[in-house]
C-alpha atoms as a PDB file:
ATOM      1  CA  UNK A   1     111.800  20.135   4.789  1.00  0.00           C
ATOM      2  CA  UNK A   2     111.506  23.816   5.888  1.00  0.00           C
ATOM      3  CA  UNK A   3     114.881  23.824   7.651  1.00  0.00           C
ATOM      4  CA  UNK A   4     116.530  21.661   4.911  1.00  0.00           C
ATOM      5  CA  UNK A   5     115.972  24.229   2.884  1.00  0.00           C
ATOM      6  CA  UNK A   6     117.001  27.109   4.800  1.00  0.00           C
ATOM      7  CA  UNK A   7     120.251  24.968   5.281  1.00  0.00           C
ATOM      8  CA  UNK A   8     120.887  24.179   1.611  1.00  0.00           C
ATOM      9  CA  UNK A   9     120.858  28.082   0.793  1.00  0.00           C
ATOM     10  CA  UNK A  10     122.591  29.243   3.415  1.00  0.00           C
ATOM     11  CA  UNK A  11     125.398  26.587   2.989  1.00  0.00           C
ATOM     12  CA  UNK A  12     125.649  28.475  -0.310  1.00  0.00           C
ATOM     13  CA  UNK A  13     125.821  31.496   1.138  1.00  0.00           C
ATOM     14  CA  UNK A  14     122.712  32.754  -0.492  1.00  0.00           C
ATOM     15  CA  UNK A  15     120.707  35.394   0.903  1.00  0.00           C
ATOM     16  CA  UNK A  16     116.407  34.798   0.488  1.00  0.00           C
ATOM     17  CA  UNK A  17     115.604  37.638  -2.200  1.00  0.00           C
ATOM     18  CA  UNK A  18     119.193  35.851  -4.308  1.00  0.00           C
ATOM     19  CA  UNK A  19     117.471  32.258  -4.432  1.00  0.00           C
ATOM     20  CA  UNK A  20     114.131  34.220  -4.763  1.00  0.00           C
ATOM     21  CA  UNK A  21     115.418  35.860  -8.083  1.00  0.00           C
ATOM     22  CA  UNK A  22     116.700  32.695  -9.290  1.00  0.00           C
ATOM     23  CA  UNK A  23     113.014  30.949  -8.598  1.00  0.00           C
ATOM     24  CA  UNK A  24     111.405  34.074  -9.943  1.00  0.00           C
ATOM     25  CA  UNK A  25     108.931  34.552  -6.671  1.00  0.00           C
ATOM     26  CA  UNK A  26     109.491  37.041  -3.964  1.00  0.00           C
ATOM     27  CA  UNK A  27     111.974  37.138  -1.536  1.00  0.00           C
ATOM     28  CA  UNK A  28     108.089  37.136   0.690  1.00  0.00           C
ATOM     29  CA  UNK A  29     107.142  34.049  -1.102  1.00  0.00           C
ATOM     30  CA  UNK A  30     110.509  32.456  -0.505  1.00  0.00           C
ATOM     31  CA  UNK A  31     110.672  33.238   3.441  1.00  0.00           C
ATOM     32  CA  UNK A  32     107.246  31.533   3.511  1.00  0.00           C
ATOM     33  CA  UNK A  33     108.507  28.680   1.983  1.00  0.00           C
ATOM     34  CA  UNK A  34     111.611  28.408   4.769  1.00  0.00           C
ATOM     35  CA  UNK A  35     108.926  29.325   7.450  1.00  0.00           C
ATOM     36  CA  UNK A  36     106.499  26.466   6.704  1.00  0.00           C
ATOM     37  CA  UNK A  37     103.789  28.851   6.000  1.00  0.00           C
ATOM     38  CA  UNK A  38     103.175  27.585   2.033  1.00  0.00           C
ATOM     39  CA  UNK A  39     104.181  24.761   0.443  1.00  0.00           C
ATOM     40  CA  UNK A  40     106.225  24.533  -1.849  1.00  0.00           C
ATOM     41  CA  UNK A  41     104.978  23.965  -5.287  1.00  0.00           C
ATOM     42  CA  UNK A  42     106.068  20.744  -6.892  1.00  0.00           C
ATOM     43  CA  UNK A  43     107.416  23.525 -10.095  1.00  0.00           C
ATOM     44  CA  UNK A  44     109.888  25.219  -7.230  1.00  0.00           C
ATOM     45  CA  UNK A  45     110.516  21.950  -5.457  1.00  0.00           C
ATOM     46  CA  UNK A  46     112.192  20.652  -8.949  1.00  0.00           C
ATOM     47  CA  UNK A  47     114.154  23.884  -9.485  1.00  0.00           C
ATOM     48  CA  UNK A  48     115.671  23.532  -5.981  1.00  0.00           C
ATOM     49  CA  UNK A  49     116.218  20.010  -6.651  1.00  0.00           C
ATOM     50  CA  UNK A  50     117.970  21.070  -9.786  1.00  0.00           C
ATOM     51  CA  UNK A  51     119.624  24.110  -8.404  1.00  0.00           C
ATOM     52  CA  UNK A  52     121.146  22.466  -5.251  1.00  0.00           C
ATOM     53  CA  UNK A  53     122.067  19.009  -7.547  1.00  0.00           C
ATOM     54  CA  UNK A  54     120.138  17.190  -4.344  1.00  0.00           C
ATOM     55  CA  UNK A  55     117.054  14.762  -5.028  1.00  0.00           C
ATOM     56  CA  UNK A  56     113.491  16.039  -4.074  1.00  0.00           C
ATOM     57  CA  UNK A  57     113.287  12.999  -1.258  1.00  0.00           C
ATOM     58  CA  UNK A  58     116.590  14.587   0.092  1.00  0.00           C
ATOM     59  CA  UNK A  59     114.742  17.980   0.134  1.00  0.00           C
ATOM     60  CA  UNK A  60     111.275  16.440   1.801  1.00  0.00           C
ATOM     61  CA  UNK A  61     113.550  14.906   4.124  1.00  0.00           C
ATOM     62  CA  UNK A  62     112.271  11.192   3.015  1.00  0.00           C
ATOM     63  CA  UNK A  63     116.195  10.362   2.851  1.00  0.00           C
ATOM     64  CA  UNK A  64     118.979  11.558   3.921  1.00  0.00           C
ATOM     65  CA  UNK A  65     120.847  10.923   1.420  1.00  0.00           C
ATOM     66  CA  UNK A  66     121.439  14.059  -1.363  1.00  0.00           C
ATOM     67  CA  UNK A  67     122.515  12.006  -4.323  1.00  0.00           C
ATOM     68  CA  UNK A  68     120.355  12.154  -7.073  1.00  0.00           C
ATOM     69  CA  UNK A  69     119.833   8.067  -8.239  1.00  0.00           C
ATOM     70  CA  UNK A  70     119.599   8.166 -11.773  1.00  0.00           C
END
């Protein structure tokens, strides 16, 4: 989940501290997330989810599949 991530931002060209500001954490808090060294909070799992228009099981890497099934 930690790469996935990494990936989604960086396929937006985002740097850390930009998606930090948009979560409203640090760009510290953030770089722990990518790292694996705290989890995520289910709050800042659902903004991602949001942000990146990507289900949360695409995110946890339960699927593979980004398409939000509504």
């Amino acid at each position: 989940m930690y790469r996935r991530i990494r990936d989604l931002r960086e396929d937006r060209d985002l740097t850390q501290k930009e998606l930090a500001a948009i979560l409203s954490c640090s760009q510290q808090v953030y770089s722990n997330y990518e790292l694996g060294q705290r989890d995520i909070p289910t709050d800042v799992l659902i903004k991602l989810s949001s942000f990146y228009n990507v289900s949360t099981d695409y995110i946890l890497e339960v699927s593979d599949n980004p398409v939000i099934n509504r």
